[in-house]
PDB file of N, CA and C in Angstrom:
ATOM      1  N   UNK A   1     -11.831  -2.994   4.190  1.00  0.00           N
ATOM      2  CA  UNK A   1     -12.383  -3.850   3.170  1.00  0.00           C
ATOM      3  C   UNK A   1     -11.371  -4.244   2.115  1.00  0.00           C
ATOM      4  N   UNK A   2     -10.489  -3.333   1.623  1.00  0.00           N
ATOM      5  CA  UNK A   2      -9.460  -4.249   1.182  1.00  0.00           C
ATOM      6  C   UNK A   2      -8.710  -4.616   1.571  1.00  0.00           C
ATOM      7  N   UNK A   3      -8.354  -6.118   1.313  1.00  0.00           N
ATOM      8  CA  UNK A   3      -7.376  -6.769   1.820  1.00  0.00           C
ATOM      9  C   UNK A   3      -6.574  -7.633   0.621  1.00  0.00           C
ATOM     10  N   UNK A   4      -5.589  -8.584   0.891  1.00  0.00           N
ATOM     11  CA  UNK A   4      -4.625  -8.551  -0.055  1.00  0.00           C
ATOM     12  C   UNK A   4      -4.995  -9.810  -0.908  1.00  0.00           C
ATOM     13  N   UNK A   5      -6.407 -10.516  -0.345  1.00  0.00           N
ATOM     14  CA  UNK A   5      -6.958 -11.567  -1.306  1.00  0.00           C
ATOM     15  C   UNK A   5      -7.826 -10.692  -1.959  1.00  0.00           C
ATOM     16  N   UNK A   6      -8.312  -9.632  -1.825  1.00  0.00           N
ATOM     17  CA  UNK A   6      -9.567  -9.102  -2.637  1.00  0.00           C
ATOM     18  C   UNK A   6      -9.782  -9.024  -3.361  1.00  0.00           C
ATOM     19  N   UNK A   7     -10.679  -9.492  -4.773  1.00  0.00           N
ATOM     20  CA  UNK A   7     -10.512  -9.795  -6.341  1.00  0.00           C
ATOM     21  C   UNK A   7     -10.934  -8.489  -6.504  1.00  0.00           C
ATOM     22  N   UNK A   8     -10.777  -8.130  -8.045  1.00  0.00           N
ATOM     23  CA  UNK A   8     -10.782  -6.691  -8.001  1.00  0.00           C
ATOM     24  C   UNK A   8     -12.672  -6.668  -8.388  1.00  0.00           C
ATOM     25  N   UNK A   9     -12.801  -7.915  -9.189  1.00  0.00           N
ATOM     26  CA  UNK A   9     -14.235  -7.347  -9.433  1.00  0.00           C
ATOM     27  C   UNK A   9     -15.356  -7.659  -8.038  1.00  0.00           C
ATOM     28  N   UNK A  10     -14.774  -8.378  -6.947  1.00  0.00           N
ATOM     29  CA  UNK A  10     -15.631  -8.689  -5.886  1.00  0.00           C
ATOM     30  C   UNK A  10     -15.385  -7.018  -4.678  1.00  0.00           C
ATOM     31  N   UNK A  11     -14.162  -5.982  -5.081  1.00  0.00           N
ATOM     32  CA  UNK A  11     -14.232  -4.959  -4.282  1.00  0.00           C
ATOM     33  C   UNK A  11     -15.445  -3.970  -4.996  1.00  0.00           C
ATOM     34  N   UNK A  12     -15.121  -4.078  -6.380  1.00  0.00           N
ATOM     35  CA  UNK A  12     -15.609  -3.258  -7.365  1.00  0.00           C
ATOM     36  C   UNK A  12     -17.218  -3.377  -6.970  1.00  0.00           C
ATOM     37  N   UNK A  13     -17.670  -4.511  -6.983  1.00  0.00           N
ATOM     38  CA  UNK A  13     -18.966  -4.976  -6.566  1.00  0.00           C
ATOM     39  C   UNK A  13     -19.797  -4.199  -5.439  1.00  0.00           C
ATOM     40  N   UNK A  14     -18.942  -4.497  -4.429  1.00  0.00           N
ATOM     41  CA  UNK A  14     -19.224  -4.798  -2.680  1.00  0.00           C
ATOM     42  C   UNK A  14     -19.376  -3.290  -2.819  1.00  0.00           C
ATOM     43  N   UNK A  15     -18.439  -2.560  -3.022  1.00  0.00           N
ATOM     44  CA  UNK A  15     -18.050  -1.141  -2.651  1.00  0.00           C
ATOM     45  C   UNK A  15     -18.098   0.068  -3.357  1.00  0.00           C
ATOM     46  N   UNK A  16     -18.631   1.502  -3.503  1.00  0.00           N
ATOM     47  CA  UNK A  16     -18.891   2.003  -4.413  1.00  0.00           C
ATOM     48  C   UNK A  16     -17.412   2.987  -4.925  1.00  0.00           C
ATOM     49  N   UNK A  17     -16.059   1.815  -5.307  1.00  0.00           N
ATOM     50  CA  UNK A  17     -14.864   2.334  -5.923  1.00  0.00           C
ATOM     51  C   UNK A  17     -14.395   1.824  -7.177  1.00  0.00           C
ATOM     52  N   UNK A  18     -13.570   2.262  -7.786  1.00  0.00           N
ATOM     53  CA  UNK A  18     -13.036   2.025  -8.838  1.00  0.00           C
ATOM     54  C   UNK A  18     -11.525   1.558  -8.589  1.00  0.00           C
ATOM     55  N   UNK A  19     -11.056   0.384  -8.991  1.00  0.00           N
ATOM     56  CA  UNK A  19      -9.924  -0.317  -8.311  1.00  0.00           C
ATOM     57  C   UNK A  19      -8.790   0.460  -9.684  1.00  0.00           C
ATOM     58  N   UNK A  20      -7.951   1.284  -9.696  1.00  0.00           N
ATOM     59  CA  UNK A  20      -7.477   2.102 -10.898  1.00  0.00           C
ATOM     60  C   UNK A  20      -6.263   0.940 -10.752  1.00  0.00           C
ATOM     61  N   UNK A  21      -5.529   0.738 -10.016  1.00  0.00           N
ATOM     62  CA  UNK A  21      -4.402   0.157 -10.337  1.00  0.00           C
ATOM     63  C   UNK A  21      -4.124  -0.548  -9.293  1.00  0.00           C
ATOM     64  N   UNK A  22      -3.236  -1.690  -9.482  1.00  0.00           N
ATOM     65  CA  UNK A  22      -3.545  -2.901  -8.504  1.00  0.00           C
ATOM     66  C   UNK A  22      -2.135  -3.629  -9.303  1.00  0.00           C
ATOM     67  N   UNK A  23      -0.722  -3.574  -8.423  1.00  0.00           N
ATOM     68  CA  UNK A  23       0.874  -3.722  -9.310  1.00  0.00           C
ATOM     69  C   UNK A  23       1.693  -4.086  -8.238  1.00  0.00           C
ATOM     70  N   UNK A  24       2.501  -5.171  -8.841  1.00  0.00           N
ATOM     71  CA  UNK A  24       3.340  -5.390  -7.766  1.00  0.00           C
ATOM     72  C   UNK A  24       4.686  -4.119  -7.436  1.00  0.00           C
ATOM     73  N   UNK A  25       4.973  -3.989  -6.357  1.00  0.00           N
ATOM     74  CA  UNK A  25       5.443  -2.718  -6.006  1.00  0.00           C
ATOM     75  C   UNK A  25       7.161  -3.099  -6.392  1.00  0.00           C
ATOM     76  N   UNK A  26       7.373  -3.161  -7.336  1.00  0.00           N
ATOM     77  CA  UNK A  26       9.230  -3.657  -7.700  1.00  0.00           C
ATOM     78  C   UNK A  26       9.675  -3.064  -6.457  1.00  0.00           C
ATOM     79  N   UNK A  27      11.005  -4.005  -6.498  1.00  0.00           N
ATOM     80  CA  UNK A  27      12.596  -3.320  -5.443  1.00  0.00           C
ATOM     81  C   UNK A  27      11.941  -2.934  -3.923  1.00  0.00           C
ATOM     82  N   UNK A  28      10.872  -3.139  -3.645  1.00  0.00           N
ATOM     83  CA  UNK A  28      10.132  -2.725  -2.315  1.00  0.00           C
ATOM     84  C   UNK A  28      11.111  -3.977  -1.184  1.00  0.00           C
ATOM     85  N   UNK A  29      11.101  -5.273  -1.625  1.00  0.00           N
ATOM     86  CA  UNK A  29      11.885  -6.245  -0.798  1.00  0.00           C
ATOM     87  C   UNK A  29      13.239  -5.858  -0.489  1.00  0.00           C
ATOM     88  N   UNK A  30      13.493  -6.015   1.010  1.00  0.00           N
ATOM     89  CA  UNK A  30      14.864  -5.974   1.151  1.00  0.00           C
ATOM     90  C   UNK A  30      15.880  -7.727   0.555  1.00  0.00           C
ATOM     91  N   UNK A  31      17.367  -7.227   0.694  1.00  0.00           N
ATOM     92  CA  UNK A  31      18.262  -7.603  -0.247  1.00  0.00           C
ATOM     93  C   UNK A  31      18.635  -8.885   0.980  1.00  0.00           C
ATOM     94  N   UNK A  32      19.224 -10.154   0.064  1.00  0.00           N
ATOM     95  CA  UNK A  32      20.354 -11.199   1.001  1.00  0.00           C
ATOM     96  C   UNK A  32      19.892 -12.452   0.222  1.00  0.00           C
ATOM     97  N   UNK A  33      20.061 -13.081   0.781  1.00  0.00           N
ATOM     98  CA  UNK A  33      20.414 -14.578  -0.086  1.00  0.00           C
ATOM     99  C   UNK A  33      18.976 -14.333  -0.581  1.00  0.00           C
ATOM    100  N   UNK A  34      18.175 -14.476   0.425  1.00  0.00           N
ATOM    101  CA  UNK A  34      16.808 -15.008  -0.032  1.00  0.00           C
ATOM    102  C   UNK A  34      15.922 -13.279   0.271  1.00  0.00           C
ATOM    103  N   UNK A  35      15.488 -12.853  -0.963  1.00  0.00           N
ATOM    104  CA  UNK A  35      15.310 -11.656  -0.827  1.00  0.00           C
ATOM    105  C   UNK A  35      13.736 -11.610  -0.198  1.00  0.00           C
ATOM    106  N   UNK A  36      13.618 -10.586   0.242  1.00  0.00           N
ATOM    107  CA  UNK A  36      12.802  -9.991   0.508  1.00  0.00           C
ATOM    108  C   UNK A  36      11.103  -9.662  -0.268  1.00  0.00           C
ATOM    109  N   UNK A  37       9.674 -10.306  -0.158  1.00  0.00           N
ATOM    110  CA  UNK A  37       9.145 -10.162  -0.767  1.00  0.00           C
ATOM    111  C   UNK A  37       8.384  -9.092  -0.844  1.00  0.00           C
ATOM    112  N   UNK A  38       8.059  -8.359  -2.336  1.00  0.00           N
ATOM    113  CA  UNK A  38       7.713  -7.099  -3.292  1.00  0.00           C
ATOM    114  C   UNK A  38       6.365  -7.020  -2.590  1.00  0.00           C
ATOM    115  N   UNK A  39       6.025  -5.305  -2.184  1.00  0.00           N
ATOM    116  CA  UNK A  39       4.553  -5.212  -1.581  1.00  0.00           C
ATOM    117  C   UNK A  39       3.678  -4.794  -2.618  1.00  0.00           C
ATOM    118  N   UNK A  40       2.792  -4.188  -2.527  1.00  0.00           N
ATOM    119  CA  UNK A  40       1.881  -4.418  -4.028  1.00  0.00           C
ATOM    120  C   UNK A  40       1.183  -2.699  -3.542  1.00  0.00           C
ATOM    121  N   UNK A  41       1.007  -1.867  -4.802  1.00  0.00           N
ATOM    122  CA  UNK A  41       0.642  -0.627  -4.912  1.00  0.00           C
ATOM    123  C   UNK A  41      -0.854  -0.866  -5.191  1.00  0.00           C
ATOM    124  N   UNK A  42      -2.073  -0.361  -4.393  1.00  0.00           N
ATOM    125  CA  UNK A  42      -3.474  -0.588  -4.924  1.00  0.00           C
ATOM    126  C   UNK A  42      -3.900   0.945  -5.295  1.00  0.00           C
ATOM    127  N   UNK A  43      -4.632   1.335  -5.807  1.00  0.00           N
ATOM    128  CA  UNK A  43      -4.837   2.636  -5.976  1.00  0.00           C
ATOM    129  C   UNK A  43      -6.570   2.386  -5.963  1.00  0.00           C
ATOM    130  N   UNK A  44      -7.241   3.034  -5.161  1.00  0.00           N
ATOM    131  CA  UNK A  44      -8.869   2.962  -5.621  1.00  0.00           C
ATOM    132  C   UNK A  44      -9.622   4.605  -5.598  1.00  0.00           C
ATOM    133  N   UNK A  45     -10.146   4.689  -6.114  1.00  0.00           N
ATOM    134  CA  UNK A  45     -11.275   6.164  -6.781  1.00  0.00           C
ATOM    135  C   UNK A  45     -12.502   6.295  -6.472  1.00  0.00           C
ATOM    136  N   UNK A  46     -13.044   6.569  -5.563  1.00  0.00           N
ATOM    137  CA  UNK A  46     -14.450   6.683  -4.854  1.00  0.00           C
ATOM    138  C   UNK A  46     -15.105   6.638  -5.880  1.00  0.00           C
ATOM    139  N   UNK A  47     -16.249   6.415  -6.237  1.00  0.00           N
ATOM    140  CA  UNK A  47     -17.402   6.678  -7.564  1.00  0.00           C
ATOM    141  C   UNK A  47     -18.420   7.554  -6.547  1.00  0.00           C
ATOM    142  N   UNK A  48     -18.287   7.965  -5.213  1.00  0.00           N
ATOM    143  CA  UNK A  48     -19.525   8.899  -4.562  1.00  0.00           C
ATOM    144  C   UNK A  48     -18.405   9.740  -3.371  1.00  0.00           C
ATOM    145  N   UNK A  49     -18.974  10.697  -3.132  1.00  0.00           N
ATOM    146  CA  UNK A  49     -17.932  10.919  -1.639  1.00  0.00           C
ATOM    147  C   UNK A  49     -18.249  10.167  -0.415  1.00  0.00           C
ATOM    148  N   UNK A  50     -16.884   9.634  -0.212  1.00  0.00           N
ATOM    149  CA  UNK A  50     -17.034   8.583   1.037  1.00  0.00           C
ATOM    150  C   UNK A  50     -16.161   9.357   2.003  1.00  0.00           C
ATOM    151  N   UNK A  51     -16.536   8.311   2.897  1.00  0.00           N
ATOM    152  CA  UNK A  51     -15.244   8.619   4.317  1.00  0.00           C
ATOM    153  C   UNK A  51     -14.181   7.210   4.457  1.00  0.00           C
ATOM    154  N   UNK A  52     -12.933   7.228   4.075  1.00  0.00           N
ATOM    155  CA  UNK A  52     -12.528   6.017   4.233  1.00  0.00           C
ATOM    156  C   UNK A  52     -11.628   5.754   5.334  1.00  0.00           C
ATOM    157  N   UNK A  53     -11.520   4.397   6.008  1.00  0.00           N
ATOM    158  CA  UNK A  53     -10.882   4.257   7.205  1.00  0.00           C
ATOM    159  C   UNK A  53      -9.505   3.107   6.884  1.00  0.00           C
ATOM    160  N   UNK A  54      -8.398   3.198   7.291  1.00  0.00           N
ATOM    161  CA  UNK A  54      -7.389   2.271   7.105  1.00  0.00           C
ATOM    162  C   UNK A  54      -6.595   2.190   8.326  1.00  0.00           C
ATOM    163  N   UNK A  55      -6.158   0.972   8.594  1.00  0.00           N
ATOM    164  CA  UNK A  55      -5.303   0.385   9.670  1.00  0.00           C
ATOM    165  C   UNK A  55      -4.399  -0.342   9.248  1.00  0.00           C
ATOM    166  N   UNK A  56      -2.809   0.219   9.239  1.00  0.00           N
ATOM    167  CA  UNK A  56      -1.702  -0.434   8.613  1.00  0.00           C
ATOM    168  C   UNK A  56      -1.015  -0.359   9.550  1.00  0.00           C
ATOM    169  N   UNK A  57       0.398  -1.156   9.272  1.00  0.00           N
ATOM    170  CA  UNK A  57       1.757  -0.701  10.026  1.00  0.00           C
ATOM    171  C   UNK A  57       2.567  -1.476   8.803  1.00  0.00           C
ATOM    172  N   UNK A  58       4.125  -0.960   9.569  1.00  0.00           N
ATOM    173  CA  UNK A  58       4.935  -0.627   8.780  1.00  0.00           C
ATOM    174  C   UNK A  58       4.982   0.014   7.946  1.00  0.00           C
ATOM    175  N   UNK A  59       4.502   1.471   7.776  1.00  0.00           N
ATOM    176  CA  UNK A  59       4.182   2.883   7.555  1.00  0.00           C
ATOM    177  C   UNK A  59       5.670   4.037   8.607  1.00  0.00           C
ATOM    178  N   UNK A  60       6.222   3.888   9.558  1.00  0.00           N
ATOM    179  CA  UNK A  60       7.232   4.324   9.981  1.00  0.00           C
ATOM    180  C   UNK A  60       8.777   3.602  10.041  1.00  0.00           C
ATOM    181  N   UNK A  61       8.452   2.376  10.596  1.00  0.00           N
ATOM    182  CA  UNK A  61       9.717   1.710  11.074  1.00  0.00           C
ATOM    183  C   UNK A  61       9.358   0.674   9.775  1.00  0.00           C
ATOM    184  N   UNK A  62      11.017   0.300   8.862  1.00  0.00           N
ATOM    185  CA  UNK A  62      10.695  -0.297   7.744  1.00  0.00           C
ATOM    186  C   UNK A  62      10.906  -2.282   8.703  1.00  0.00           C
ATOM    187  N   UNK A  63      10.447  -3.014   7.963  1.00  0.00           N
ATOM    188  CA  UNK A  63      10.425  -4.351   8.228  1.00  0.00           C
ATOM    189  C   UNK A  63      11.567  -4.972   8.143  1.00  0.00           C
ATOM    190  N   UNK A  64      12.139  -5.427   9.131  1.00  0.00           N
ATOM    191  CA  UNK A  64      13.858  -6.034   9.297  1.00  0.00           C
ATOM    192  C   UNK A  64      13.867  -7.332   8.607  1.00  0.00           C
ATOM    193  N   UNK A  65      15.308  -7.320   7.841  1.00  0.00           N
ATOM    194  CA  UNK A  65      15.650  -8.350   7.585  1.00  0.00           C
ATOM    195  C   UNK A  65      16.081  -9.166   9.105  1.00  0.00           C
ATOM    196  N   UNK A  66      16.963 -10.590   8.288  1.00  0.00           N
ATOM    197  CA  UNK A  66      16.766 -11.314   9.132  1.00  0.00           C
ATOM    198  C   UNK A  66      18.210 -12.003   8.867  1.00  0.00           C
ATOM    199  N   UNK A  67      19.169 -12.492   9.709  1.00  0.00           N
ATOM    200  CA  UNK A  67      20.459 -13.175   9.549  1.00  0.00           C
ATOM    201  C   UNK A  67      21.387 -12.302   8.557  1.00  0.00           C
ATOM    202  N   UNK A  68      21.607 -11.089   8.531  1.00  0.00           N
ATOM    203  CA  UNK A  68      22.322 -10.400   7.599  1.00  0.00           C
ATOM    204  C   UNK A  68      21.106  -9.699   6.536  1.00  0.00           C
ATOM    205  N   UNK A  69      20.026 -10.126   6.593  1.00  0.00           N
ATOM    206  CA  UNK A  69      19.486  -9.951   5.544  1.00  0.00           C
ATOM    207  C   UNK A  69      18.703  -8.528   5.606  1.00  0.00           C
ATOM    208  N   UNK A  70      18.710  -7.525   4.475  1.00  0.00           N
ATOM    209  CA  UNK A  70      18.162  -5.717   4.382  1.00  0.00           C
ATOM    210  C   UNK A  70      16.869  -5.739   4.543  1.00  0.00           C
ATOM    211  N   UNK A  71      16.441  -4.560   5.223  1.00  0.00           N
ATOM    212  CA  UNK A  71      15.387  -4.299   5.625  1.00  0.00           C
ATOM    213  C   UNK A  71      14.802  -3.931   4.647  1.00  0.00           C
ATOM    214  N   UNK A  72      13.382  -4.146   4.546  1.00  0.00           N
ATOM    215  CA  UNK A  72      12.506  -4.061   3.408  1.00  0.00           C
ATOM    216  C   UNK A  72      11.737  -2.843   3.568  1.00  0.00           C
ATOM    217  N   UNK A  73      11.153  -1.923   1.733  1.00  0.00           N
ATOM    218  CA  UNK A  73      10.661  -0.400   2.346  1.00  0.00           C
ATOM    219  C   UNK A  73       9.228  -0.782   2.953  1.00  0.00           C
ATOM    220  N   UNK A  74       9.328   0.587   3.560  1.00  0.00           N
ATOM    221  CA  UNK A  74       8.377   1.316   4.534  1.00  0.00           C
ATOM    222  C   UNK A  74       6.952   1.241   3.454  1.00  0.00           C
ATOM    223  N   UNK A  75       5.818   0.836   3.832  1.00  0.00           N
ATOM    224  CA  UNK A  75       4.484   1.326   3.352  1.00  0.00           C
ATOM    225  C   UNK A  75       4.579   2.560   3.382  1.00  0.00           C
ATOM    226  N   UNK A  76       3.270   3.437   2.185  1.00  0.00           N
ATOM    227  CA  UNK A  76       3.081   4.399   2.649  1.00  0.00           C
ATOM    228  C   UNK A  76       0.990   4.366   2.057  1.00  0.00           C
ATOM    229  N   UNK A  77       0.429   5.189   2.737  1.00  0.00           N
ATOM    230  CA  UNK A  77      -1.246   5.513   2.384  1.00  0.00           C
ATOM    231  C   UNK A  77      -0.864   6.916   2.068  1.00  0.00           C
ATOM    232  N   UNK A  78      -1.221   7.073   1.094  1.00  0.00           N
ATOM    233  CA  UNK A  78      -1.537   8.488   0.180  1.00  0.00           C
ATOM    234  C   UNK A  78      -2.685   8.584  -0.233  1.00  0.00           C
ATOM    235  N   UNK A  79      -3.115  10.414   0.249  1.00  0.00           N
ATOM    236  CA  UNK A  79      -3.932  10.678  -0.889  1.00  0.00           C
ATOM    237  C   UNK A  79      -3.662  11.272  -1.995  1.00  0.00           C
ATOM    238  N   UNK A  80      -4.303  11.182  -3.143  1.00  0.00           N
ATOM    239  CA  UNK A  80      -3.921  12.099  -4.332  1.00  0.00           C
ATOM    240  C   UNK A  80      -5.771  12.813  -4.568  1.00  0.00           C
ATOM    241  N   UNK A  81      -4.885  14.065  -3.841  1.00  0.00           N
ATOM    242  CA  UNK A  81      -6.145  15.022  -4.366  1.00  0.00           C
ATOM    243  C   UNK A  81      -6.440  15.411  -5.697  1.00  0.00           C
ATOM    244  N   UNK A  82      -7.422  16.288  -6.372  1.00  0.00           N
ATOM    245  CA  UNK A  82      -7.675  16.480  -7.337  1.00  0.00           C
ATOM    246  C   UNK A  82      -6.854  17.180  -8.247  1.00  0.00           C
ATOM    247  N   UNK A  83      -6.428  19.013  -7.311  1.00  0.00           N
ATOM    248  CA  UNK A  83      -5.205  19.622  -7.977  1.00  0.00           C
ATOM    249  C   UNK A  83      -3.946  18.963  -7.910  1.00  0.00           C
ATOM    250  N   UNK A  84      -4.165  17.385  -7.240  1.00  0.00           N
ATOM    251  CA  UNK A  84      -2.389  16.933  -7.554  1.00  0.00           C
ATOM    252  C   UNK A  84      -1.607  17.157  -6.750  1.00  0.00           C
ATOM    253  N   UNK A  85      -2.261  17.253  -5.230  1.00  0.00           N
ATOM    254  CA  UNK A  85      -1.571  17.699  -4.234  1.00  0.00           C
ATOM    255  C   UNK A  85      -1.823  16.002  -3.631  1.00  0.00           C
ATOM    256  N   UNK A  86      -0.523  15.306  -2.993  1.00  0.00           N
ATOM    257  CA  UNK A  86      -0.259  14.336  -2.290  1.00  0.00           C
ATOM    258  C   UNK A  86      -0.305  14.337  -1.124  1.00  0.00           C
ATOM    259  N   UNK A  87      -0.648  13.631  -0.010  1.00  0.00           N
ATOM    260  CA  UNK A  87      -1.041  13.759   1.153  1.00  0.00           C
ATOM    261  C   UNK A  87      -0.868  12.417   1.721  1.00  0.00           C
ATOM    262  N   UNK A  88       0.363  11.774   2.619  1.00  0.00           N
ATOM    263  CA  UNK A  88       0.524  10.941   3.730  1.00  0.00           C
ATOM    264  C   UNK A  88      -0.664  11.119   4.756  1.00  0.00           C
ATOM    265  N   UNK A  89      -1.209  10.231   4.845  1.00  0.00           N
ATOM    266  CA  UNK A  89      -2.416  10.053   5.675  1.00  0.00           C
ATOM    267  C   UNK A  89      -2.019   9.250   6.675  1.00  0.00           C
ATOM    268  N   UNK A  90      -0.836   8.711   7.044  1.00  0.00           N
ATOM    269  CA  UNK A  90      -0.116   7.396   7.968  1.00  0.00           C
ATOM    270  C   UNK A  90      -0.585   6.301   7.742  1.00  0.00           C
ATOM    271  N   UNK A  91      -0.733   5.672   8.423  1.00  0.00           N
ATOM    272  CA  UNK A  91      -1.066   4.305   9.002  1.00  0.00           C
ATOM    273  C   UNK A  91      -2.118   4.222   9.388  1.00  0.00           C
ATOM    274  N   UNK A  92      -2.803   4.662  10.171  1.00  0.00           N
ATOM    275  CA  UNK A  92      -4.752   4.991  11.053  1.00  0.00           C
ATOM    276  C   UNK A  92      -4.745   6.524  10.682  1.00  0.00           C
ATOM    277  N   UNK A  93      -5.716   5.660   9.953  1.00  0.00           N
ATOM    278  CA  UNK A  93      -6.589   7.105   9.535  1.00  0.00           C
ATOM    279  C   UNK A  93      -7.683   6.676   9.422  1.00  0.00           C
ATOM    280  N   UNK A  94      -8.969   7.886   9.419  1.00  0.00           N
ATOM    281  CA  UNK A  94     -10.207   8.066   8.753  1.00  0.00           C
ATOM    282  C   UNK A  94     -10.589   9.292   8.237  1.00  0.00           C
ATOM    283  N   UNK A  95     -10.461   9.526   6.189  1.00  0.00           N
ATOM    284  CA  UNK A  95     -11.113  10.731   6.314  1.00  0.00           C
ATOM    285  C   UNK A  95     -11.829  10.973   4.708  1.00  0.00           C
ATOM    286  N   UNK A  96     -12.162  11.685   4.673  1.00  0.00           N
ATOM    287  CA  UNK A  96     -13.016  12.223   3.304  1.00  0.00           C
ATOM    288  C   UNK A  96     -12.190  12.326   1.971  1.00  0.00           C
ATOM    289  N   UNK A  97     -13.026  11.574   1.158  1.00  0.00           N
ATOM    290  CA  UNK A  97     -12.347  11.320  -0.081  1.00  0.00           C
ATOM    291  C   UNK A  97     -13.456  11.589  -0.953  1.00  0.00           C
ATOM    292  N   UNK A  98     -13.207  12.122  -2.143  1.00  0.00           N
ATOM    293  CA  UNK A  98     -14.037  12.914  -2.931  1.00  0.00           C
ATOM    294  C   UNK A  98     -13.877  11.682  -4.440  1.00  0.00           C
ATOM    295  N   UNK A  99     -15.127  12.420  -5.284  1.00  0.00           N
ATOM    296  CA  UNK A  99     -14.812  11.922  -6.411  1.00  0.00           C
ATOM    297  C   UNK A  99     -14.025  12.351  -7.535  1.00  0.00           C
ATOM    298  N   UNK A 100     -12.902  11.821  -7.904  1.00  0.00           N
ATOM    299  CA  UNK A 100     -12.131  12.277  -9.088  1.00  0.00           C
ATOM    300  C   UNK A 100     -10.589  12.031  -8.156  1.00  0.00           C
ATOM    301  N   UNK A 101     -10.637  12.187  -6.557  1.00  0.00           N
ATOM    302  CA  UNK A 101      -9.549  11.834  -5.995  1.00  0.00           C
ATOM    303  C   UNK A 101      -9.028  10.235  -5.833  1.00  0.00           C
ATOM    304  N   UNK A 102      -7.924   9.786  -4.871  1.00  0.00           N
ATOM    305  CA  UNK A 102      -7.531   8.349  -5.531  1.00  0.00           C
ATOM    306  C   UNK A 102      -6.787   8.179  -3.675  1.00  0.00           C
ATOM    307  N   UNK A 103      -7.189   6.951  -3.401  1.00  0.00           N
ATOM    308  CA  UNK A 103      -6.484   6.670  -2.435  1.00  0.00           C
ATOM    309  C   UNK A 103      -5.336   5.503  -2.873  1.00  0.00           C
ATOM    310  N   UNK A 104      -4.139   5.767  -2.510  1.00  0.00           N
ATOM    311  CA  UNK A 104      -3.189   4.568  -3.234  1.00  0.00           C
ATOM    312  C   UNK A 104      -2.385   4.104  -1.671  1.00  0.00           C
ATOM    313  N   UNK A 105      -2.665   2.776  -1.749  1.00  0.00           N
ATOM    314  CA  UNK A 105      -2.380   2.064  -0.649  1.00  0.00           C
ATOM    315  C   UNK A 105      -0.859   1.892  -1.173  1.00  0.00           C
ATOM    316  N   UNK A 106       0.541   1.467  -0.497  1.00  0.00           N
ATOM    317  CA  UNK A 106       1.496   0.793  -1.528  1.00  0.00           C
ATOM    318  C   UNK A 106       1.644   0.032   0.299  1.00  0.00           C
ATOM    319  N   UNK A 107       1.957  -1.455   0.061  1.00  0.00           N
ATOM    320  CA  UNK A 107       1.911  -2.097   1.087  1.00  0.00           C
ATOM    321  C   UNK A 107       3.538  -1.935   1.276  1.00  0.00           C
ATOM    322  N   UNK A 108       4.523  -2.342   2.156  1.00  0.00           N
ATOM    323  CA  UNK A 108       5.741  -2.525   3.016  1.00  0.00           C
ATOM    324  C   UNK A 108       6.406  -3.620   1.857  1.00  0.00           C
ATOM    325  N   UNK A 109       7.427  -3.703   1.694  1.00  0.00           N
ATOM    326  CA  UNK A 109       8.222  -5.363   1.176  1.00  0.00           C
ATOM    327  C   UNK A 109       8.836  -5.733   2.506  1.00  0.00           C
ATOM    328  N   UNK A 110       9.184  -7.078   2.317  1.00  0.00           N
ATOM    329  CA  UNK A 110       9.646  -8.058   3.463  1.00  0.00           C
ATOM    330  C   UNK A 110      10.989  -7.867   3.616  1.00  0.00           C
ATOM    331  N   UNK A 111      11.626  -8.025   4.453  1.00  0.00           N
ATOM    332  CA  UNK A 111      13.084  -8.012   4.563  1.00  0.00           C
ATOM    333  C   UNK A 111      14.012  -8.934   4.639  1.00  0.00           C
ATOM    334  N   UNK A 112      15.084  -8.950   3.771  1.00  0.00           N
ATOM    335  CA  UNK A 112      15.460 -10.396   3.517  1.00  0.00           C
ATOM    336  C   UNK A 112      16.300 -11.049   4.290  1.00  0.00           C
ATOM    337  N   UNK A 113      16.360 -12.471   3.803  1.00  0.00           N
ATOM    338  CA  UNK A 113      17.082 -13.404   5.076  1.00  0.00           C
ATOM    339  C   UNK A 113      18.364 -13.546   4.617  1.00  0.00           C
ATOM    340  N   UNK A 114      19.565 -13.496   5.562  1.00  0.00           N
ATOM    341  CA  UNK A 114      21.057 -13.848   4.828  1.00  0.00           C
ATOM    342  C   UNK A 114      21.850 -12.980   4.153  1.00  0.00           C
ATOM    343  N   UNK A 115      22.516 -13.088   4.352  1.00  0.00           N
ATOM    344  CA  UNK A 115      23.759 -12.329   3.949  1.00  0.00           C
ATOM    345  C   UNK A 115      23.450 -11.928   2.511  1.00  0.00           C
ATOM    346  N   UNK A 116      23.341 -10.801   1.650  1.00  0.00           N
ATOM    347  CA  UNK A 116      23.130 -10.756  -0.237  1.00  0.00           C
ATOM    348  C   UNK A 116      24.578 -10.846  -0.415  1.00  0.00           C
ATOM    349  N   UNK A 117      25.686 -10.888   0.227  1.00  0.00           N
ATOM    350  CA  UNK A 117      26.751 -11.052  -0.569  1.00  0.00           C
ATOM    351  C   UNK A 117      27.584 -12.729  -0.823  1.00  0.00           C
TER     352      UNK A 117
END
């Protein structure tokens, strides 16, 4: 359900979460003439205990530049549990998320085209 058009008050609505932070992810793009575009960090907060499901990639292998141009970083899906313990969940997952915990999506940056020097 989220996706990268999703307004925050139409997730907020639809879904019983709290959208905490929603930022473009700086320096995530790889480097070259024409850089690489920035992936965006979402963070959302169950308001009930749910079970949540996500299907990503570029979570292992980072996204290649292109004609000389640097590869852009790797996504990652985290959880942030309550005591503050962090947890890589990969790419496919489905699992139990509590209230007061935070799932933070940070999407991949693009990898850039051309030589940066």
């Amino acid at each position: 359900f989220v996706q990268c058009v999703t307004d925050p008050e139409i997730l907020e609505r639809r879904y019983p979460v709290l959208l905490r932070q929603f930022v473009i992810r700086n320096g995530s793009g790889g480097n070259g003439k024409f850089k690489g575009g920035d992936g965006v960090i979402r963070e959302l907060e169950p308001l009930r205990p749910l079970v949540m499901s996500i299907l990503s990639e570029r979570r292992t292998l980072q996204p290649y530049g292109m004609d000389g141009g640097e590869k852009g970083q790797c996504g990652q899906n985290l959880l942030v549990r309550k005591n503050g313990v962090i947890v890589n969940i990969g790419g496919r997952c489905s699992t139990s998320i509590d209230v007061g915990e935070r799932l933070r999506i940070q999407t991949p940056g693009g990898g850039g085209c051309g030589s940066p020097n």
